[in-house]
N, C-alpha and C. Protein backbone atom coordinates (compact mmCIF):
# COMPACT_ATOMS: atom_id res chain seq x y z
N UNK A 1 166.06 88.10 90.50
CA UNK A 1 166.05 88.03 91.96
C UNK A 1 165.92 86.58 92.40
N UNK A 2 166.59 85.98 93.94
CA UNK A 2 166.50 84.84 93.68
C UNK A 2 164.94 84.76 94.62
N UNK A 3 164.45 83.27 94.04
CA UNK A 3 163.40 82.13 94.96
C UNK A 3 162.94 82.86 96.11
N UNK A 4 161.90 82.97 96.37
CA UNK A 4 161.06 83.24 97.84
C UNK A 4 160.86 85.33 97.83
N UNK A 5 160.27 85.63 98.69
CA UNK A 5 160.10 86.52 99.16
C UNK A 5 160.87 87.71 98.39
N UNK A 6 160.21 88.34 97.39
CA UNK A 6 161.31 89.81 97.26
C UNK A 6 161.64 90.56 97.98
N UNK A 7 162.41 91.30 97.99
CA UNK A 7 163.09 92.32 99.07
C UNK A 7 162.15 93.26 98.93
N UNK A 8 162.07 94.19 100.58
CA UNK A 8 161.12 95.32 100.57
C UNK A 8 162.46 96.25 101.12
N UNK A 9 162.18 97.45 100.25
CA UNK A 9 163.09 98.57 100.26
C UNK A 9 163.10 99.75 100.40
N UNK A 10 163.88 100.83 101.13
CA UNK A 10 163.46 101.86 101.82
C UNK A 10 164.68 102.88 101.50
N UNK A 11 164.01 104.07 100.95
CA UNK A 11 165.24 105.02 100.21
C UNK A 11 165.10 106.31 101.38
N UNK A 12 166.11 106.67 102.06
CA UNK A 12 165.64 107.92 103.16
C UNK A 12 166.76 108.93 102.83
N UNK A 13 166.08 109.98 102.43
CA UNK A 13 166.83 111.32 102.32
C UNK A 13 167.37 111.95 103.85
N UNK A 14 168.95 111.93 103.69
CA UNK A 14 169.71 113.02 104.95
C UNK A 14 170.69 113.45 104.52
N UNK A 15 170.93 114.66 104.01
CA UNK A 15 171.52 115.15 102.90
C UNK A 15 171.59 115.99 103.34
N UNK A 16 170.54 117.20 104.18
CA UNK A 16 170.44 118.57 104.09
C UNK A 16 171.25 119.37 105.45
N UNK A 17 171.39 120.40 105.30
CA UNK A 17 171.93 121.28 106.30
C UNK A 17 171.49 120.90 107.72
N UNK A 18 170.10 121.17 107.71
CA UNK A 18 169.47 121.12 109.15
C UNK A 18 170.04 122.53 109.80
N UNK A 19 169.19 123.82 108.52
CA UNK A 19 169.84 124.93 109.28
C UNK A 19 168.22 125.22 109.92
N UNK A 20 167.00 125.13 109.77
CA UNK A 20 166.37 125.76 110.21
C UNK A 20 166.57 125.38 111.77
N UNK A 21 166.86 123.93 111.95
CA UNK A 21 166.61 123.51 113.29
C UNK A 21 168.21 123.74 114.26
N UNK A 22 169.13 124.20 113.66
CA UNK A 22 170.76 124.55 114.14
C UNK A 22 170.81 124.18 114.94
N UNK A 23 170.47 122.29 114.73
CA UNK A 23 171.42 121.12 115.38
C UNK A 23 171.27 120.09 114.12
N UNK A 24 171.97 119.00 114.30
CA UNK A 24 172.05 118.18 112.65
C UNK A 24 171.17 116.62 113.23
N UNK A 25 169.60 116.99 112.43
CA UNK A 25 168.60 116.34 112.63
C UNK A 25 168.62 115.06 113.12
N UNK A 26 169.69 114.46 111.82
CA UNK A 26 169.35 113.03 112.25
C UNK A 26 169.77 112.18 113.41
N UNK A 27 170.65 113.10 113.85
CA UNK A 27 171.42 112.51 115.16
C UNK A 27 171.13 112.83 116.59
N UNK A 28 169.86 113.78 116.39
CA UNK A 28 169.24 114.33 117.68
C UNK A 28 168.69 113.36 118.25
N UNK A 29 168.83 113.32 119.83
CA UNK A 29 168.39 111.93 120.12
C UNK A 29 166.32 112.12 120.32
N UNK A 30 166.16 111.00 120.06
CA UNK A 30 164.73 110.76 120.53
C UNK A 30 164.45 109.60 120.85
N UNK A 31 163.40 109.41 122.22
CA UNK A 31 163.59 108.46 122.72
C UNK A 31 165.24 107.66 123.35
N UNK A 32 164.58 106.50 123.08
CA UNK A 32 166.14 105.49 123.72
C UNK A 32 167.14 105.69 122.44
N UNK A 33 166.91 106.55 121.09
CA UNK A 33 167.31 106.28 120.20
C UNK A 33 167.74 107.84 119.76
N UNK A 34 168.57 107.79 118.05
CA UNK A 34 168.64 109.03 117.42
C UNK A 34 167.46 109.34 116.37
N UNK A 35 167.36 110.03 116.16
CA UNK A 35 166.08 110.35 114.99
C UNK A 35 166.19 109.57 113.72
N UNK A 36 167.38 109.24 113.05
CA UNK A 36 167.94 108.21 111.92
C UNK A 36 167.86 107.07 112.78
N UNK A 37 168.43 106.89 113.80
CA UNK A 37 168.46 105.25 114.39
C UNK A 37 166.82 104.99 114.41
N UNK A 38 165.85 105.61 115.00
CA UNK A 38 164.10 105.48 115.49
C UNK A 38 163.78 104.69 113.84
N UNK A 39 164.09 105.61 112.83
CA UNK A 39 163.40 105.50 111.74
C UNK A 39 163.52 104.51 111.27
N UNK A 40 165.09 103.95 110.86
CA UNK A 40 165.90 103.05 110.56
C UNK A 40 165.35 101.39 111.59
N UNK A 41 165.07 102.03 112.93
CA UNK A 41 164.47 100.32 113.19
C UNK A 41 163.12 99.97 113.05
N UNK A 42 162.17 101.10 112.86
CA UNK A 42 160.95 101.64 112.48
C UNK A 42 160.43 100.27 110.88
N UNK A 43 161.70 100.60 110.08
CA UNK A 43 161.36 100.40 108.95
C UNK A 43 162.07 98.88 109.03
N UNK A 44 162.72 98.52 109.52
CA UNK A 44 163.99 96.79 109.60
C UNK A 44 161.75 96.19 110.47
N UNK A 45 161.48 96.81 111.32
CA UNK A 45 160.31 96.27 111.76
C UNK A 45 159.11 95.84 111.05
N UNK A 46 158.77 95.94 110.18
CA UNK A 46 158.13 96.04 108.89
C UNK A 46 158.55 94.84 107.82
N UNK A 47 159.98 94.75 107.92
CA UNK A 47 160.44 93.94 107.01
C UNK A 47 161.10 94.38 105.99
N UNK A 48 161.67 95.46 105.91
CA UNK A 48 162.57 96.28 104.83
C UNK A 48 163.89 96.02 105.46
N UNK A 49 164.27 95.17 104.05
CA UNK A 49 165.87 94.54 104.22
C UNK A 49 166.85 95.35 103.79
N UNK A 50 166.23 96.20 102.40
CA UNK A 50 167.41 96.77 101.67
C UNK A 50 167.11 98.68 101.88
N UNK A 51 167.92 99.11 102.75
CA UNK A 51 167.69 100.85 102.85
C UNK A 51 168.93 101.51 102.43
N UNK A 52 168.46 102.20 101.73
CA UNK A 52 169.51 102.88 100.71
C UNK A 52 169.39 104.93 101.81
N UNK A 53 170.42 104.99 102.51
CA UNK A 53 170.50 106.02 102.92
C UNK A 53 171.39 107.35 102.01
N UNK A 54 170.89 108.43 101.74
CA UNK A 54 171.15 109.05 101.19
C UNK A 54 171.74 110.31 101.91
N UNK A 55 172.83 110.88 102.08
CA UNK A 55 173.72 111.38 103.30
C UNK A 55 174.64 112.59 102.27
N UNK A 56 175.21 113.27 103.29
CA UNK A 56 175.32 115.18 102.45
C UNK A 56 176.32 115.37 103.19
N UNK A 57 175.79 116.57 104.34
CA UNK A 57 175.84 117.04 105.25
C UNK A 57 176.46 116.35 106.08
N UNK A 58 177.64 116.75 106.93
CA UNK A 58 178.38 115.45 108.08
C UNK A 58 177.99 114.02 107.86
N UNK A 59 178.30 114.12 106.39
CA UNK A 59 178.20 112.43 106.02
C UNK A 59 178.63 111.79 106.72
N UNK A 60 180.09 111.79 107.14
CA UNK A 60 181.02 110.72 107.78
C UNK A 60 180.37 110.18 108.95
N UNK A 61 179.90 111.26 109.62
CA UNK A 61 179.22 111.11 111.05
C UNK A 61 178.10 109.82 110.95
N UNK A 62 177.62 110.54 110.38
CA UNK A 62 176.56 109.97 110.19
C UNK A 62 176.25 108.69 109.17
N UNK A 63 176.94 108.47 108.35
CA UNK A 63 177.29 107.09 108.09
C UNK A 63 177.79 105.92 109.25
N UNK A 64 178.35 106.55 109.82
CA UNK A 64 179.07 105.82 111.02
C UNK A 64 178.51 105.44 111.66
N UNK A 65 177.19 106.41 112.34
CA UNK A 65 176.40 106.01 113.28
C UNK A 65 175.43 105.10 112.87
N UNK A 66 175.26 105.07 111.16
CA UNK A 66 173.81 104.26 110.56
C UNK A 66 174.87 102.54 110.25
N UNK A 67 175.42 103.00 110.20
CA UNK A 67 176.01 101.48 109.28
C UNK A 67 175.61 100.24 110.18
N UNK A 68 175.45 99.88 109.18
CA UNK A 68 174.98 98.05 108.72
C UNK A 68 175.09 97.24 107.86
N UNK A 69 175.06 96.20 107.67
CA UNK A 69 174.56 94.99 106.50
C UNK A 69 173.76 95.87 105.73
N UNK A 70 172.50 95.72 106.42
CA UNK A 70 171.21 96.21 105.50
C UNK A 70 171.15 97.59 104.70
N UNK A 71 172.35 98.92 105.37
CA UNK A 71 172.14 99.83 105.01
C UNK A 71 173.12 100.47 103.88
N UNK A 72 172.77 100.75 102.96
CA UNK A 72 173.87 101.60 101.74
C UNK A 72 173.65 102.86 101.95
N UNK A 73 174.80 103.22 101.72
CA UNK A 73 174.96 105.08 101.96
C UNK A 73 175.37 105.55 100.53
N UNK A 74 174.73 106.64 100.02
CA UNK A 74 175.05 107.17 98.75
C UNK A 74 174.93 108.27 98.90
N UNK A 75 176.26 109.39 99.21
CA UNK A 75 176.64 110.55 99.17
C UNK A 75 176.15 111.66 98.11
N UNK A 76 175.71 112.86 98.36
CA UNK A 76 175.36 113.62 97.55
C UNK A 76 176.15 114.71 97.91
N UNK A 77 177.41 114.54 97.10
CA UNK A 77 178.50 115.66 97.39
C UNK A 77 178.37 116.60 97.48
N UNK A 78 177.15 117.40 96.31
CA UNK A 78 176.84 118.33 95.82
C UNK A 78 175.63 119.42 97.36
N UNK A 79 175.49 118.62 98.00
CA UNK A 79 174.28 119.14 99.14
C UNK A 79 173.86 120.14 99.19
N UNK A 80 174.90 120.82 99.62
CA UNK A 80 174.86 122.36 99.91
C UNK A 80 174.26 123.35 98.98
N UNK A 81 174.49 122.90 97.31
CA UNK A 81 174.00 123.46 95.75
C UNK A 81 172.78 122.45 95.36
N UNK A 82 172.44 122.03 95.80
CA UNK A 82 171.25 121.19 95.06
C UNK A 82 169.93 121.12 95.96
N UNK A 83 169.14 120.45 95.23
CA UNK A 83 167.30 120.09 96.31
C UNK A 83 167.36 119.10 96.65
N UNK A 84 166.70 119.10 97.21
CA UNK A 84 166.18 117.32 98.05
C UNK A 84 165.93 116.15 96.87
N UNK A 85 165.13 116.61 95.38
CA UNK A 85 164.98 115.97 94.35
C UNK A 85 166.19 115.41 93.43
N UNK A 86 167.77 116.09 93.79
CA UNK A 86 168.84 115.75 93.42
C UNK A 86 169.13 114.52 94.25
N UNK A 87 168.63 114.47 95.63
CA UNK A 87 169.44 113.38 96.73
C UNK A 87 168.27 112.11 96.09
N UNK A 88 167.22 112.63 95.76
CA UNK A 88 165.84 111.62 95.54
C UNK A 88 166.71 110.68 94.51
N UNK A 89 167.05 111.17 93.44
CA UNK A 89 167.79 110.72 92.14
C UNK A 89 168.46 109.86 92.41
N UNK A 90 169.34 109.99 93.56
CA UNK A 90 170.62 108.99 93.47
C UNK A 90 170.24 108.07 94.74
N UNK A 91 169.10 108.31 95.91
CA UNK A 91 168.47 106.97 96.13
C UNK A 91 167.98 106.44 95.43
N UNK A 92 166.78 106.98 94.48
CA UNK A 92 166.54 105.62 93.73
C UNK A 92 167.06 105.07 92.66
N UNK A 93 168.33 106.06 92.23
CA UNK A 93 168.71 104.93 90.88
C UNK A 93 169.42 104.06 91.58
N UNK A 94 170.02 104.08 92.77
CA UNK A 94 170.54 103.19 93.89
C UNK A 94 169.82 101.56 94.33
N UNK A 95 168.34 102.48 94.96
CA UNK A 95 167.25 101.10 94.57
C UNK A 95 167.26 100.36 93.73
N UNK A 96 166.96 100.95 92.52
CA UNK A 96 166.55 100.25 91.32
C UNK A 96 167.33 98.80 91.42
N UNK A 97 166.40 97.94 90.78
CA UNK A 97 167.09 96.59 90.83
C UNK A 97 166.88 95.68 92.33
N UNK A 98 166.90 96.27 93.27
CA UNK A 98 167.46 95.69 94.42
C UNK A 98 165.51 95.08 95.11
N UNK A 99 164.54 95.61 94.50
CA UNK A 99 163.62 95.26 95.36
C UNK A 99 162.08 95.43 94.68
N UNK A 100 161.33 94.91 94.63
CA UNK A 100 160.19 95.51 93.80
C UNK A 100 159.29 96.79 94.17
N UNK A 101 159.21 97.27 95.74
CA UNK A 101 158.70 98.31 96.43
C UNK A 101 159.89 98.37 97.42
N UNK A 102 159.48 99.75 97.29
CA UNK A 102 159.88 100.70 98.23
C UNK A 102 159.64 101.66 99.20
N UNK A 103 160.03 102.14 100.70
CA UNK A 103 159.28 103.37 101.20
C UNK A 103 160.25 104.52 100.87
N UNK A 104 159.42 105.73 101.02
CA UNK A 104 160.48 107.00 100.65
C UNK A 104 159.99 107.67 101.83
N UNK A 105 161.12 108.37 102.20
CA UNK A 105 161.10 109.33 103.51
C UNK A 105 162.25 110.40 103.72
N UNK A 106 161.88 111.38 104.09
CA UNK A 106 163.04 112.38 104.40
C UNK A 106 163.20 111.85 105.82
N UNK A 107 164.26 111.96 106.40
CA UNK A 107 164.96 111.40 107.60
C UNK A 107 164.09 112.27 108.67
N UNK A 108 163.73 113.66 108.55
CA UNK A 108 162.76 114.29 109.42
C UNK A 108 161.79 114.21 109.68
N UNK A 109 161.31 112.63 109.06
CA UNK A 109 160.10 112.31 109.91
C UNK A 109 159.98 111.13 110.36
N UNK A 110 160.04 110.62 111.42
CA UNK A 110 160.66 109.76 112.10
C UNK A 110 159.68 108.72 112.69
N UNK A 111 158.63 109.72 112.97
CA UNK A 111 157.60 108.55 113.82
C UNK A 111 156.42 108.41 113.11
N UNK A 112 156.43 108.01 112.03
CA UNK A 112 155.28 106.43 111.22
C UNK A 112 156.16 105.35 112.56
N UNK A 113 154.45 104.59 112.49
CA UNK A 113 154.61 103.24 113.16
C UNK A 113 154.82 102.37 111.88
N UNK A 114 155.20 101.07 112.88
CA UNK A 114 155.33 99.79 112.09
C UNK A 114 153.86 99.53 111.25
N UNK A 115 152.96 99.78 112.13
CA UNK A 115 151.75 99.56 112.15
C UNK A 115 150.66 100.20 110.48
N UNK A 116 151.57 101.10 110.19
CA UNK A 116 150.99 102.46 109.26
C UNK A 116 152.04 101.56 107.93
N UNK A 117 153.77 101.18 108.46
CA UNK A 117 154.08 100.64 107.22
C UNK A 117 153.32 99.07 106.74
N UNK A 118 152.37 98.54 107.52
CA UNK A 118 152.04 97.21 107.00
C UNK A 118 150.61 97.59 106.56
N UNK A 119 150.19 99.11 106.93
CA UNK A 119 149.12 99.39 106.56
C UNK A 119 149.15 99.74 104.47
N UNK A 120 149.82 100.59 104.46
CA UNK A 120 150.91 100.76 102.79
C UNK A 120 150.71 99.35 102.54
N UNK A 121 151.13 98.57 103.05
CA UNK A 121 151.72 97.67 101.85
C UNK A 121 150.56 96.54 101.38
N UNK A 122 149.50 96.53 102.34
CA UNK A 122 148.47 95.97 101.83
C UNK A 122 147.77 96.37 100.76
N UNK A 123 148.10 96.96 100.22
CA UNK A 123 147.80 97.95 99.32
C UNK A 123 149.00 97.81 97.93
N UNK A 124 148.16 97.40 96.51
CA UNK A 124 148.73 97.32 95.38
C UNK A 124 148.94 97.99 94.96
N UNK A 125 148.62 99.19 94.88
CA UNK A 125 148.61 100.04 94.16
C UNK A 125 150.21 100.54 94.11
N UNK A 126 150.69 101.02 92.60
CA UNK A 126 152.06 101.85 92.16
C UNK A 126 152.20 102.42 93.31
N UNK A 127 151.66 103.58 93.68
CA UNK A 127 152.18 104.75 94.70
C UNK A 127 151.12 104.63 95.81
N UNK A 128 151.61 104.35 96.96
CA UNK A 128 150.54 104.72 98.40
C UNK A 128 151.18 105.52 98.83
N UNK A 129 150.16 106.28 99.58
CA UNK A 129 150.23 107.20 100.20
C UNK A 129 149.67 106.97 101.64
N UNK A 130 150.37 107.75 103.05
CA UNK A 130 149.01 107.62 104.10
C UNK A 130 149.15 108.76 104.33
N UNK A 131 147.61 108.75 104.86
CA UNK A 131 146.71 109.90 104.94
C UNK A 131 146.34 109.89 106.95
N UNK A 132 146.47 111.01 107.46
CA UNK A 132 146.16 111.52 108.69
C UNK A 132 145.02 112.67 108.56
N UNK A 133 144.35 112.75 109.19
CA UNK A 133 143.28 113.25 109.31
C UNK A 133 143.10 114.51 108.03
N UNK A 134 143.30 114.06 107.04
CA UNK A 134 142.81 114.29 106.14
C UNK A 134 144.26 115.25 105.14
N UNK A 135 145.35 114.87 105.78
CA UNK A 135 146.74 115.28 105.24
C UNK A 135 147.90 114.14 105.41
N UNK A 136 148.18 114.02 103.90
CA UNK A 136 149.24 112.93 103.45
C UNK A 136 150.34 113.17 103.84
N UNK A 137 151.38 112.27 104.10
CA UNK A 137 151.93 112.21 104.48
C UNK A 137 153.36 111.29 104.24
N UNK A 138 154.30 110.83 105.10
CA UNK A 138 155.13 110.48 105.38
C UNK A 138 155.20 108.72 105.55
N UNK A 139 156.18 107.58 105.56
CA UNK A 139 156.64 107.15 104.47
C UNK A 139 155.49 106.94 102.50
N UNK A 140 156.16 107.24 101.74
CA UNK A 140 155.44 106.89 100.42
C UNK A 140 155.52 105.45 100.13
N UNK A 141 155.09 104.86 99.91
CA UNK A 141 155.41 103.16 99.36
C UNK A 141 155.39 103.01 97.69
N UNK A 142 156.41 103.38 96.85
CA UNK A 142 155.97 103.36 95.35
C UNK A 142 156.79 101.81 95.18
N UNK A 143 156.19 102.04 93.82
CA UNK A 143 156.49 100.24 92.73
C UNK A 143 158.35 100.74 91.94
N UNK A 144 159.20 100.08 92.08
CA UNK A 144 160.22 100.07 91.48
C UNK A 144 160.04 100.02 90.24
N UNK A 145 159.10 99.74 89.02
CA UNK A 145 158.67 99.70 88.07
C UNK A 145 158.81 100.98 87.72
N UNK A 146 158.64 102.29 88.72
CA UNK A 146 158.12 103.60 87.83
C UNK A 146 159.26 104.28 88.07
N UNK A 147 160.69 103.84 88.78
CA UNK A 147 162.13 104.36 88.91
C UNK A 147 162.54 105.16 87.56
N UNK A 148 162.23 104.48 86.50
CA UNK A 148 163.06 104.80 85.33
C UNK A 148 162.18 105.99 84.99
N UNK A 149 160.64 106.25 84.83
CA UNK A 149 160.01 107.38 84.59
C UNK A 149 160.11 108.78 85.58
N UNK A 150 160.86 108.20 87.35
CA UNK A 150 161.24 109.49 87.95
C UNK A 150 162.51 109.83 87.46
N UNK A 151 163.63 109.09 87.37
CA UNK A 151 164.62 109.60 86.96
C UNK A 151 164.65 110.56 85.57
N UNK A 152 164.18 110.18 84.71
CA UNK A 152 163.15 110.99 84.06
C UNK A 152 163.03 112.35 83.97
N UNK A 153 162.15 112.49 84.82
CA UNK A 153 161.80 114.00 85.32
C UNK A 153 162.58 115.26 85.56
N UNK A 154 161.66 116.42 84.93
CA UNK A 154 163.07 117.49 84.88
C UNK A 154 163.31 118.10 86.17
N UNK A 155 162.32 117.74 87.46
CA UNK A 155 162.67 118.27 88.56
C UNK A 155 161.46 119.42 89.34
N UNK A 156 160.73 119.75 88.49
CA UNK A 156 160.52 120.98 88.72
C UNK A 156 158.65 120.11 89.86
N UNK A 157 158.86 120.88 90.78
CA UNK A 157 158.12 120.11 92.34
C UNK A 157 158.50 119.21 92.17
N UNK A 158 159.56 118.52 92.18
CA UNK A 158 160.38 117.57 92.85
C UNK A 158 159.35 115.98 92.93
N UNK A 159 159.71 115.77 94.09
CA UNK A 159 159.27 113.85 93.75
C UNK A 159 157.59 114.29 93.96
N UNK A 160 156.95 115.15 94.32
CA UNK A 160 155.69 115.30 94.09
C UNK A 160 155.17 115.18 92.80
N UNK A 161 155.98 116.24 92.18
CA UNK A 161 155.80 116.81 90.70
C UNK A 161 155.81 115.43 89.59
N UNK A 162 156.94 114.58 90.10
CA UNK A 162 157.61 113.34 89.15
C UNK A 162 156.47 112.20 89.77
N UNK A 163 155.75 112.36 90.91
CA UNK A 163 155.08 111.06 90.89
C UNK A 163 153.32 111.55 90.06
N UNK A 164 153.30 113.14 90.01
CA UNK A 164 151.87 113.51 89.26
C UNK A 164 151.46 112.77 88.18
N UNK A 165 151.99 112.21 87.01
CA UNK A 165 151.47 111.67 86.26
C UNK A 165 150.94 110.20 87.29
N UNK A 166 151.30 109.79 87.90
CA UNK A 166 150.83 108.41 88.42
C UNK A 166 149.35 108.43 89.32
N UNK A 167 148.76 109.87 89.67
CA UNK A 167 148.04 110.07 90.57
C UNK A 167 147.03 109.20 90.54
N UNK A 168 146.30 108.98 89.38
CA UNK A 168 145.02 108.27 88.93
C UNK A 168 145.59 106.69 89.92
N UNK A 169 146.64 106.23 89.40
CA UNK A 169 146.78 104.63 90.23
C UNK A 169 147.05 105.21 91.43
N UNK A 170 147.40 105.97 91.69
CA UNK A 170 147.86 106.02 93.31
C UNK A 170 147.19 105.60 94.39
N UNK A 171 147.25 105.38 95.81
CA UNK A 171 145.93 104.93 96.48
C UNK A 171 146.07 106.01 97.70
N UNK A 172 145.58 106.15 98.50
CA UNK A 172 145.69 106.73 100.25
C UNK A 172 145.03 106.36 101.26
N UNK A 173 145.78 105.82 101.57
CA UNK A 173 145.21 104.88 103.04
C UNK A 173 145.37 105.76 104.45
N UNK A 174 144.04 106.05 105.08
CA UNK A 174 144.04 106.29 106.10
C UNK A 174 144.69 105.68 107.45
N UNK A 175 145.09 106.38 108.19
CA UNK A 175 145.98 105.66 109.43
C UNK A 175 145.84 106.79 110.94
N UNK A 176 145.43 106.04 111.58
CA UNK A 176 145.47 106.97 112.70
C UNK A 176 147.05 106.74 113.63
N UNK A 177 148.04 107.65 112.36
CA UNK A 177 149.29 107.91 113.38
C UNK A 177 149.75 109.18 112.61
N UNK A 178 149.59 110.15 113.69
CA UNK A 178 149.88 111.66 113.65
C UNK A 178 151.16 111.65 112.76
N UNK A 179 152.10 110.85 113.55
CA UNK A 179 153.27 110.35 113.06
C UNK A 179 154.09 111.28 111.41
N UNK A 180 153.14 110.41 110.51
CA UNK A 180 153.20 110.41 109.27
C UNK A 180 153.02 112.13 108.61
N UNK A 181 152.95 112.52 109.53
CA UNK A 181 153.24 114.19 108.82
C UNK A 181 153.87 115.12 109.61
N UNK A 182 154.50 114.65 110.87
CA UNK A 182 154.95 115.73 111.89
C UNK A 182 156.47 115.37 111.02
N UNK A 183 157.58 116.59 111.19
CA UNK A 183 158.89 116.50 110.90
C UNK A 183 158.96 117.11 111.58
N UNK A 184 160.98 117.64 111.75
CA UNK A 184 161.45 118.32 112.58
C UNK A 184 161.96 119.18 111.83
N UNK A 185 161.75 120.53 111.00
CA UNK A 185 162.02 121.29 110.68
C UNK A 185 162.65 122.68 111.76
N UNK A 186 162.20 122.52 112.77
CA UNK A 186 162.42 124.17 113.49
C UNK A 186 162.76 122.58 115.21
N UNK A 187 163.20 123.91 116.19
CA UNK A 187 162.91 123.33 117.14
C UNK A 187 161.64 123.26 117.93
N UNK A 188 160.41 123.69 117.46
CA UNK A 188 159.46 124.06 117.96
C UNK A 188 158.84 122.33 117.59
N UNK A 189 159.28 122.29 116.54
CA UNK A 189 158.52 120.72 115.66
C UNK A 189 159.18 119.71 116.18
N UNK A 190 160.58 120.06 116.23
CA UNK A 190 161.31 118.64 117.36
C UNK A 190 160.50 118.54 118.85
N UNK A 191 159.96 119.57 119.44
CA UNK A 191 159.45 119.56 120.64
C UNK A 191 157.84 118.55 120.29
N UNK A 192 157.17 118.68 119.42
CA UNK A 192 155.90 118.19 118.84
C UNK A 192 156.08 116.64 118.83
N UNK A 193 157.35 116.45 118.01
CA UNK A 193 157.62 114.99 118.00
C UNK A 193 157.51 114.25 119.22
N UNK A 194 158.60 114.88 120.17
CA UNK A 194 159.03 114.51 121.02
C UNK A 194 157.55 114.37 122.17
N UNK A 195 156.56 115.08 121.95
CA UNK A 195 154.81 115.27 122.79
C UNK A 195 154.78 113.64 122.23
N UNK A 196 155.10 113.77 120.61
CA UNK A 196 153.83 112.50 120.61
C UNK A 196 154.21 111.18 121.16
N UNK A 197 155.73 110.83 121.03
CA UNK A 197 156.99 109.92 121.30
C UNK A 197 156.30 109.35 122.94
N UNK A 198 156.12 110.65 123.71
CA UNK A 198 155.82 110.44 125.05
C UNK A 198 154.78 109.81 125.50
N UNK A 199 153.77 110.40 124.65
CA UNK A 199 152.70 109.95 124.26
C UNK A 199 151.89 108.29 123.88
N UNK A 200 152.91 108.30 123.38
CA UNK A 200 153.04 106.88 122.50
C UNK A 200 153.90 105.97 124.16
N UNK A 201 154.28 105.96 124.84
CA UNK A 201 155.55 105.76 125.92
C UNK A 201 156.76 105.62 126.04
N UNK A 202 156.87 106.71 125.01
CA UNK A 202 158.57 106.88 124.73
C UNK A 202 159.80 105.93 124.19
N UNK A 203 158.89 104.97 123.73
CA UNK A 203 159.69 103.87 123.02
C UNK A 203 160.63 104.42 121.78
């Protein structure tokens, strides 16, 4: 890598149907923004240069709407037949190389603050976690070091399951932003987001 500052890097799963919520998540608007756009400047705010988007489902669309410099798109043809731990695979063997840490996030959860990602990263530890009132949550911050031991993994509980051996180093940092565990699974949960968004003043 060259001189100065390593890259900080951000792998986000949008791959999936988005049947529970029957509209296609990432493009629902919230705020002045879409739910992929919120997240996506969420994380450029922080200082994550290199985001490796991971896209399925109305890829085209939605590549279109994310593209950038900063952002790589890596298709998971397969979407419709596979888990979320198949799309995990091919963000991070994607990462690999490109950065020493990383955040991980499914695209359905949108509102971590900036504030919660600088909270992670003070923090050495292999795998952080943040923690909301007493339930973990949403972005993960792991070490690019342990890429080659998830790829690894036979799958079974998924990137939970593949980060278990690491638990002992892991850390969890408390954060007071609801944020970090609300998704939009149903429309009942897009409505929740959208409380706290307002909440927050709709930025």
């Amino acid at each position: 890598m060259p001189n100065g500052p390593e890259p900080l890097g951000a792998v986000v799963i949008a791959a999936g149907l988005s049947s529970r919520m029957g509209a296609f998540k990432p493009l629902l608007s919230l705020g002045n923004d879409t739910v992929a756009g919120h997240l996506l400047s969420t994380l450029r705010s922080a200082g994550v240069s290199v985001i490796v988007v991971v896209t399925g489902f109305r890829a085209p669309e939605l590549e279109a709407h994310i593209r950038a410099d900063d952002v790589v798109c890596v298709r998971n043809e397969r979407y419709a037949e596979t888990q979320m731990f198949d799309s995990v695979r091919l963000g991070f063997t994607e990462i690999a190389g490109r950065c020493r840490r990383f955040f991980f996030t499914p695209v359905d959860i949108p509102l971590f603050t900036t504030d919660t990602l600088r909270a992670l990263l003070r923090c050495d530890a292999p795998v952080v976690y943040p923690v909301f009132g007493g339930v973990r949550g949403h972005p993960v911050l792991i070490d690019a070091a342990l890429v080659p031991a998830i790829l690894r993994f036979g799958g079974e509980g998924g990137l939970r399951g593949a980060l278990a051996p690491f638990g002992p180093q892991s850390a969890a940092v408390e954060v007071p932003d609801a944020g970090i565990a609300r998704d939009a699974d149903t429309p009942e949960d897009f409505a929740a987001l959208l409380e706290i968004l307002e909440d927050r003043g709709g930025a």
